[in-house]
C-alpha atoms as a PDB file:
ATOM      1  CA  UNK A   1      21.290  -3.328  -6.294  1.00  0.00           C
ATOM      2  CA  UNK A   2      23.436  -5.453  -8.394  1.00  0.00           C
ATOM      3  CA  UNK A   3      23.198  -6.184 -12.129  1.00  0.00           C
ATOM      4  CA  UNK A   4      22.147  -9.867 -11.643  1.00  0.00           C
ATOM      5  CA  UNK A   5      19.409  -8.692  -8.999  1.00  0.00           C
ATOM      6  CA  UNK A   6      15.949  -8.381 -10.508  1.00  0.00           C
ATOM      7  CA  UNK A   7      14.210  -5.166 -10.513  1.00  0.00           C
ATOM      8  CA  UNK A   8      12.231  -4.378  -7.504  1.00  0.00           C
ATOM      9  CA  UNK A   9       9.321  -2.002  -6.550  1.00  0.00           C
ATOM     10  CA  UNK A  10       8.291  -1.594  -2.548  1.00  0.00           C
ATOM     11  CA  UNK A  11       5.136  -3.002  -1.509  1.00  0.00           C
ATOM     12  CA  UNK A  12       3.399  -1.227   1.601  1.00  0.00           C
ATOM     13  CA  UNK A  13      -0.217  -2.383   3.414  1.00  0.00           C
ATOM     14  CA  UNK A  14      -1.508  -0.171   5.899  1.00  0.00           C
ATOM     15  CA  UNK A  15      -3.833  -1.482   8.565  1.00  0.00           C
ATOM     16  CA  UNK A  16      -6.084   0.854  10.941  1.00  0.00           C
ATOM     17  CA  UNK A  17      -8.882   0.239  13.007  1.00  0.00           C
ATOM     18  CA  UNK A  18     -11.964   2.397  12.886  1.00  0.00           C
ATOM     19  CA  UNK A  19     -13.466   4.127  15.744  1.00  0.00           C
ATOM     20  CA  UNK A  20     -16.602   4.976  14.342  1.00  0.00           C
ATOM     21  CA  UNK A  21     -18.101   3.882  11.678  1.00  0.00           C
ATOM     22  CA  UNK A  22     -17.595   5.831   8.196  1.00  0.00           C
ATOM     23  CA  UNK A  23     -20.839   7.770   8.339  1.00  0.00           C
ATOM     24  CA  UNK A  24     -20.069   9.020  11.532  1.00  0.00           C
ATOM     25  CA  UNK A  25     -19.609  12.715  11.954  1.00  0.00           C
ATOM     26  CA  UNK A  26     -16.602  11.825  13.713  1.00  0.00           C
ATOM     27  CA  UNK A  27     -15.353  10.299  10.710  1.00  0.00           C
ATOM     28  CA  UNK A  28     -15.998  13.424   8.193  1.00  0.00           C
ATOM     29  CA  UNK A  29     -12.525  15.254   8.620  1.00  0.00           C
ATOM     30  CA  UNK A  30     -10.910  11.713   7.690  1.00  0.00           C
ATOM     31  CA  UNK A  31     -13.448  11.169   4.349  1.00  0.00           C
ATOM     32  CA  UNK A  32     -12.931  14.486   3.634  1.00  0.00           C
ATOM     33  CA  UNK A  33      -9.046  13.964   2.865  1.00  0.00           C
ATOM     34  CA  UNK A  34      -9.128  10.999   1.129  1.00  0.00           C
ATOM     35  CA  UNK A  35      -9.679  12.437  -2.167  1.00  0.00           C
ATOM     36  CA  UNK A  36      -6.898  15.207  -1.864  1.00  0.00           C
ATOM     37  CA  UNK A  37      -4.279  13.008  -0.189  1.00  0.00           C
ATOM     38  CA  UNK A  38      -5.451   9.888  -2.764  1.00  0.00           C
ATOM     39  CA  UNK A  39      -4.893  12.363  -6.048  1.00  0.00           C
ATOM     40  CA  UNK A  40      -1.554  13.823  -4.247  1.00  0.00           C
ATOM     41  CA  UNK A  41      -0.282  10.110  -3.836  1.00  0.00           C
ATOM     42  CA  UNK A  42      -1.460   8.933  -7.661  1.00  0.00           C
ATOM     43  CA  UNK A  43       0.702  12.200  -8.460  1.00  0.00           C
ATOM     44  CA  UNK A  44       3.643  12.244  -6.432  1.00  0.00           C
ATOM     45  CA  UNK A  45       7.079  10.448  -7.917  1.00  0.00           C
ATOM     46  CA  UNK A  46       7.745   7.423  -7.446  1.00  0.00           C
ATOM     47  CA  UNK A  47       4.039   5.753  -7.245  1.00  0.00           C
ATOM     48  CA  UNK A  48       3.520   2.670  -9.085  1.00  0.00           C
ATOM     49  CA  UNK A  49      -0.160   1.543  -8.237  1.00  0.00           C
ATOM     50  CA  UNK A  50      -2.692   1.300  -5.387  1.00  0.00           C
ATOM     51  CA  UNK A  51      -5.482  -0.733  -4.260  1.00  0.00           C
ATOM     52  CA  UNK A  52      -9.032   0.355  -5.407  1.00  0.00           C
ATOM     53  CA  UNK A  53     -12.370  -0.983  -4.909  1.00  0.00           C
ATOM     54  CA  UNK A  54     -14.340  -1.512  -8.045  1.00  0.00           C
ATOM     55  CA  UNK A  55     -16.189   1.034  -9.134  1.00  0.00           C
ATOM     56  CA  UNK A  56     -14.613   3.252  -6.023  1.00  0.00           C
ATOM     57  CA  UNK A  57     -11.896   6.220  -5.561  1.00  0.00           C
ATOM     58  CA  UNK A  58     -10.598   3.961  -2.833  1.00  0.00           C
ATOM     59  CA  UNK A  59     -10.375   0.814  -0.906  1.00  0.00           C
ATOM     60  CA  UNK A  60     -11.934   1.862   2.082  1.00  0.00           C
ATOM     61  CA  UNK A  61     -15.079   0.035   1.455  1.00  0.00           C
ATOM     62  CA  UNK A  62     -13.361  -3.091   1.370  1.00  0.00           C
ATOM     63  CA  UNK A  63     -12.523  -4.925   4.507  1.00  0.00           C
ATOM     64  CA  UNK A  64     -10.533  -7.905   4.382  1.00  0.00           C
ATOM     65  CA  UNK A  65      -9.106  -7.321   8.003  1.00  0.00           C
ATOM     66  CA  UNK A  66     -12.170  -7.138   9.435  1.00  0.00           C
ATOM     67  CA  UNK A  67     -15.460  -5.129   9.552  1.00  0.00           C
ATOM     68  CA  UNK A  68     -13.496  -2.196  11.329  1.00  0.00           C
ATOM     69  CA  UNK A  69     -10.590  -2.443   9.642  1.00  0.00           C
ATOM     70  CA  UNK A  70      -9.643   0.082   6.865  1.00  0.00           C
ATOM     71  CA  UNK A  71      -6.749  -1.367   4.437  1.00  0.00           C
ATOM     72  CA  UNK A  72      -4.513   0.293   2.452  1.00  0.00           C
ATOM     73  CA  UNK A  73      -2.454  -1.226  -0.213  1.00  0.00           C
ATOM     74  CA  UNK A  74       0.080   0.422  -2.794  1.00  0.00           C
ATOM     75  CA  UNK A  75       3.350   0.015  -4.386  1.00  0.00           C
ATOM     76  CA  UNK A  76       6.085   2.357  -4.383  1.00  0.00           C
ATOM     77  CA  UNK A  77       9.676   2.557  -6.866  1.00  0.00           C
ATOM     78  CA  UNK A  78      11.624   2.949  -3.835  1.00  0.00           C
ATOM     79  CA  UNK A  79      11.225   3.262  -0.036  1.00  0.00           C
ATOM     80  CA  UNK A  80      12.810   6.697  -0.120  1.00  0.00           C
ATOM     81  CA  UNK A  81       9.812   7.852  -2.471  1.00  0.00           C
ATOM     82  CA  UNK A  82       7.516   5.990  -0.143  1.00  0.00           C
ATOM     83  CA  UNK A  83       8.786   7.518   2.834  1.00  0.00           C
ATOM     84  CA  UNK A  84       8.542  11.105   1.173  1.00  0.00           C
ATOM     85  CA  UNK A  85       5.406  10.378   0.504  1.00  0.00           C
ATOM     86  CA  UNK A  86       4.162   9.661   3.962  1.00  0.00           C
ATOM     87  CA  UNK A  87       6.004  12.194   5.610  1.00  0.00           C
ATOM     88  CA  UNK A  88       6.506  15.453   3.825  1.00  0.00           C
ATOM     89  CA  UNK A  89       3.342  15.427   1.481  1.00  0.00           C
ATOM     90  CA  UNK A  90      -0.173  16.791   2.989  1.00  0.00           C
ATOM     91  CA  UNK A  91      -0.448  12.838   3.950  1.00  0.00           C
ATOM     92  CA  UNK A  92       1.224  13.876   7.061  1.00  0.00           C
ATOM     93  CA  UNK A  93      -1.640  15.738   8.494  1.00  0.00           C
ATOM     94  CA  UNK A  94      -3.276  12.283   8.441  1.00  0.00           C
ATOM     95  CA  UNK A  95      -0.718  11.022   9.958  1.00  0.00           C
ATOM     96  CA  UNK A  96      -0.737  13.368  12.823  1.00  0.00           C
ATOM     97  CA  UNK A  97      -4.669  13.426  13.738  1.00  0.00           C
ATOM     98  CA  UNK A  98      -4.909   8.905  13.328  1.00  0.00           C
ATOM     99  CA  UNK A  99      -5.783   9.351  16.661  1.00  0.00           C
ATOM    100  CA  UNK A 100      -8.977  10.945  16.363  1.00  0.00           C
ATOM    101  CA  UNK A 101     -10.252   8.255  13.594  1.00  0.00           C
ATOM    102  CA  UNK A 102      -8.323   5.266  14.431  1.00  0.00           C
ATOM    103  CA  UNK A 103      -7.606   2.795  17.569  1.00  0.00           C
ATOM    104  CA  UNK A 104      -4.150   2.934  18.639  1.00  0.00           C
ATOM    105  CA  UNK A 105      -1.937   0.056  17.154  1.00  0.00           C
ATOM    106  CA  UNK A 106      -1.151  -2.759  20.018  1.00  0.00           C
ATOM    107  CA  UNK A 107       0.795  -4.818  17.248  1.00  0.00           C
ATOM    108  CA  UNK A 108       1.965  -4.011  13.621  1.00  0.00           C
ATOM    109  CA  UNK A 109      -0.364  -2.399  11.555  1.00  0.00           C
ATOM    110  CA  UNK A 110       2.286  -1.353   8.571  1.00  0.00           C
ATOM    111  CA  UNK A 111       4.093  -3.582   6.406  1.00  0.00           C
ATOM    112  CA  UNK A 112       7.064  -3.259   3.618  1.00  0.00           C
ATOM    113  CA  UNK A 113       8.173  -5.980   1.170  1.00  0.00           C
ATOM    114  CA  UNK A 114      10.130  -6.008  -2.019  1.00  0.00           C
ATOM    115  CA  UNK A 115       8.376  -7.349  -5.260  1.00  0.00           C
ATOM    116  CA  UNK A 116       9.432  -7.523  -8.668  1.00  0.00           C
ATOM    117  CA  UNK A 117       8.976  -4.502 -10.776  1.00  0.00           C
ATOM    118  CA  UNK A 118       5.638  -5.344 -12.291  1.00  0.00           C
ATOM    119  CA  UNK A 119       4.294  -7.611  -9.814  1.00  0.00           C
ATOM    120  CA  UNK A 120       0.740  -6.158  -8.023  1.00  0.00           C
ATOM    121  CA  UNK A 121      -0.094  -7.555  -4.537  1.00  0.00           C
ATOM    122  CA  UNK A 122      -3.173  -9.319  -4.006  1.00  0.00           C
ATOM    123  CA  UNK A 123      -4.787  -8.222  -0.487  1.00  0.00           C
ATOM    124  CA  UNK A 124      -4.379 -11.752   0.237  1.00  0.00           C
ATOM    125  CA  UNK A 125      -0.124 -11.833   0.219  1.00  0.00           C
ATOM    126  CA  UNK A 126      -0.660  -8.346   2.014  1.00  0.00           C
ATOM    127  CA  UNK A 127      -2.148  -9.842   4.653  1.00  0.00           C
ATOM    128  CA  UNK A 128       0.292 -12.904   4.795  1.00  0.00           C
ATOM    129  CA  UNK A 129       3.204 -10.115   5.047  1.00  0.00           C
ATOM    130  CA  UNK A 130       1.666  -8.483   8.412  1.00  0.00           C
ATOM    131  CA  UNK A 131       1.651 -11.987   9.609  1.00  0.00           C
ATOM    132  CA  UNK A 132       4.635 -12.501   9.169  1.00  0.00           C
ATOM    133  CA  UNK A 133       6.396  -9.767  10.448  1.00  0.00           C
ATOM    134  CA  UNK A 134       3.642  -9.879  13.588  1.00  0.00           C
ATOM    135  CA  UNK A 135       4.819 -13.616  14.495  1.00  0.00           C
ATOM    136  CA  UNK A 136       8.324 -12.946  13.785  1.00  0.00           C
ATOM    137  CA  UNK A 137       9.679  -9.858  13.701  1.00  0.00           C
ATOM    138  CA  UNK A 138      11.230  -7.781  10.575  1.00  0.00           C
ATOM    139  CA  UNK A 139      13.267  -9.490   8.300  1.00  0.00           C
ATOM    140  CA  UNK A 140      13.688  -9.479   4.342  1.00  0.00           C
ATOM    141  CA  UNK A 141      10.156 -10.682   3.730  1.00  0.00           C
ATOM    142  CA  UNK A 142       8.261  -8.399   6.116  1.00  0.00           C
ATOM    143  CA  UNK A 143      10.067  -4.767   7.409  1.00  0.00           C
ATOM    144  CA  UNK A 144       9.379  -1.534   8.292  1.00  0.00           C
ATOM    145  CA  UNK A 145      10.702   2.033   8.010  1.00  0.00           C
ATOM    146  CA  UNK A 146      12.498   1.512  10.719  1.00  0.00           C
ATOM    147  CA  UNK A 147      14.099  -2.164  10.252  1.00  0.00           C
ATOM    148  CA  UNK A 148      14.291  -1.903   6.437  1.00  0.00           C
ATOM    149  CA  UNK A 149      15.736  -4.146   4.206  1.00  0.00           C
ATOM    150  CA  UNK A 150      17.256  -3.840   0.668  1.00  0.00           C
ATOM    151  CA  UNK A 151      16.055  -5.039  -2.804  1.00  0.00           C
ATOM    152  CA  UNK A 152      18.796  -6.981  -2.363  1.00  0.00           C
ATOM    153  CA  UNK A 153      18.828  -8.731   0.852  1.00  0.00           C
ATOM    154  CA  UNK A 154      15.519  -9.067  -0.462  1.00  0.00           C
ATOM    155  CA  UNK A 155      15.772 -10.883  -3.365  1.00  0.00           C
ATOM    156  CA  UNK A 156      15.244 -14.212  -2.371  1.00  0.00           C
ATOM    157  CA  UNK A 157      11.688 -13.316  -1.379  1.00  0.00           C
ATOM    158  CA  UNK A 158      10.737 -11.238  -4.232  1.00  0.00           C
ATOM    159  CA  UNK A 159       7.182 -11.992  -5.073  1.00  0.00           C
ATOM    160  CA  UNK A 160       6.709 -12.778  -9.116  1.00  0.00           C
ATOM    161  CA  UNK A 161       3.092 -13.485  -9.586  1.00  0.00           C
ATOM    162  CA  UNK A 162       0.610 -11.532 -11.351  1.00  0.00           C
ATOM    163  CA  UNK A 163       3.437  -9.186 -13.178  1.00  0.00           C
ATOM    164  CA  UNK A 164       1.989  -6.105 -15.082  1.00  0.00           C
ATOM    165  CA  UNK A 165       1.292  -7.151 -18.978  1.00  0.00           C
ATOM    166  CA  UNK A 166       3.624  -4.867 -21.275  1.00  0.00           C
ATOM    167  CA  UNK A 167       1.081  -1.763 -21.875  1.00  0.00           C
ATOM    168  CA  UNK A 168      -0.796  -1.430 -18.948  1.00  0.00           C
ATOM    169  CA  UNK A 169       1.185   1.039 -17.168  1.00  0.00           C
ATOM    170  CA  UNK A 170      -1.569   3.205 -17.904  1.00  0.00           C
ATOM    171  CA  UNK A 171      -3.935   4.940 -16.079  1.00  0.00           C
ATOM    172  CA  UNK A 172      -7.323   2.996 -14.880  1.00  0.00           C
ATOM    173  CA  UNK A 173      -6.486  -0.387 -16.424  1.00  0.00           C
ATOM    174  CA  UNK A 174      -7.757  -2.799 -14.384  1.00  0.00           C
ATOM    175  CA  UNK A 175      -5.983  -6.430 -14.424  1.00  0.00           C
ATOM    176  CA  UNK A 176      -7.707  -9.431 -13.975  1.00  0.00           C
ATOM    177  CA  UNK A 177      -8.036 -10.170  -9.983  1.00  0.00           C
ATOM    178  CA  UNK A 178      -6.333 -13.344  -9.031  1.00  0.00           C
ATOM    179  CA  UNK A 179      -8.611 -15.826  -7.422  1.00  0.00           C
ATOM    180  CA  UNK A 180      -9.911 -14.308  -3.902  1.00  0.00           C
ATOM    181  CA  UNK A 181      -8.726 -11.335  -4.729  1.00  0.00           C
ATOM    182  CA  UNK A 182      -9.757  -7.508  -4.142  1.00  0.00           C
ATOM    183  CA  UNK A 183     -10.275  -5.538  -7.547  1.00  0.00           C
ATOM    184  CA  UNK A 184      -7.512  -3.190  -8.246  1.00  0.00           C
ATOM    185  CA  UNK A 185      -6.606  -0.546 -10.059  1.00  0.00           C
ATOM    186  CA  UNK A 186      -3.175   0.403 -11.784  1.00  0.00           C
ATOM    187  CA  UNK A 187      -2.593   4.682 -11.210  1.00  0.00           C
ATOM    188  CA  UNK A 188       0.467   5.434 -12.871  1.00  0.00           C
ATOM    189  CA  UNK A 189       1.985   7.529 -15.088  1.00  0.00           C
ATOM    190  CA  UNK A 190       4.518   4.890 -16.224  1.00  0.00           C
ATOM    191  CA  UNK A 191       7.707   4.708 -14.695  1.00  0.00           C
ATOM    192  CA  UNK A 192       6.342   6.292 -11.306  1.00  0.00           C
ATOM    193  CA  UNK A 193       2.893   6.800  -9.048  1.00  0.00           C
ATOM    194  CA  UNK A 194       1.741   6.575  -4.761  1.00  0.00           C
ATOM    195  CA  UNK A 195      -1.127   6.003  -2.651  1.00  0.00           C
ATOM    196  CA  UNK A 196      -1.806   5.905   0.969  1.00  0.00           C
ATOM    197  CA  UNK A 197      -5.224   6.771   2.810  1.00  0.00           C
END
């Protein structure tokens, strides 16, 4: 990243389509690991923040996707932390049994974008990001792990609203929702933080 380039933080939302619903035995293996993985995420370097539902350890209860649709929502310092995250943390065991909780993907179901260091993303822009990369493919607004972009191709699509007020890098401050917003919850340590479900 250049000088001139603004500093940037990775966005990630997480789609997945429930089965069964959440008080289905089926489902107790799944609610069983969202507290460990959740506190490993909040823990592991690089997270900045994560989605929460008020009063909640999680966002699972809300469902802006749709009734059977589980979201998750978090911001990361760098893909790289991200990415280590997902796939060498006890997230991966998740990862490998989705098939047992959740309906198999026909169409994107995870999205990465580039904000501004500071900026929290409302469910609604989330959503707009899957959109976008659904209708038209990956590109420096809407990527994956796999057609990734950089901060600073980027950086003409950096998101700026709703930046972080100096201060509240702390742990359970909650800012203001924007308008038709989710409530969220900031989970960091400072400088670094995770969460995925």
């Amino acid at each position: 990243m250049t000088a001139s380039a603004p500093a940037a933080h990775l966005a990630q939302l997480n789609v997945a389509t429930l089965l069964n619903p959440f008080d289905d035995p089926r489902m107790t293996p799944f609610v069983e690991m969202l507290d460990p993985v959740n506190s490993a995420a909040d823990g592991a370097p690089g997270f900045v923040w994560r989605l929460v539902e008020e009063g909640a350890a999680d966002a699972t209860g809300l469902r802006p996707a749709g009734e059977n649709v589980i979201v998750n929502l978090s911001v990361w310092e760098t893909q790289e932390a991200l990415w280590d995250f997902t796939y060498r943390s006890g997230h991966l065991e998740v990862v490998r049994r989705r098939r047992e909780w959740f309906e198999r993907h026909v169409e994107a179901h995870l999205v990465l974008w580039w904000v501004r260091a500071g900026h929290l993303p409302t469910v609604g822009e989330a959503l707009e990001r899957l959109a976008d990369l659904r209708a038209h493919g990956p590109s420096p607004r809407a990527f994956t792990f796999t057609s990734a972009y950089t901060a600073a191709e980027a950086a003409p699509h950096l998101a700026a609203t709703r930046p972080a007020q100096p201060g509240q890098a702390t742990r359970s401050v909650r800012p203001a929702p924007a308008a038709g917003s989710a409530a969220v919850q900031v989970a960091s340590t400072g400088a670094g933080g995770q969460a995925r479900f």
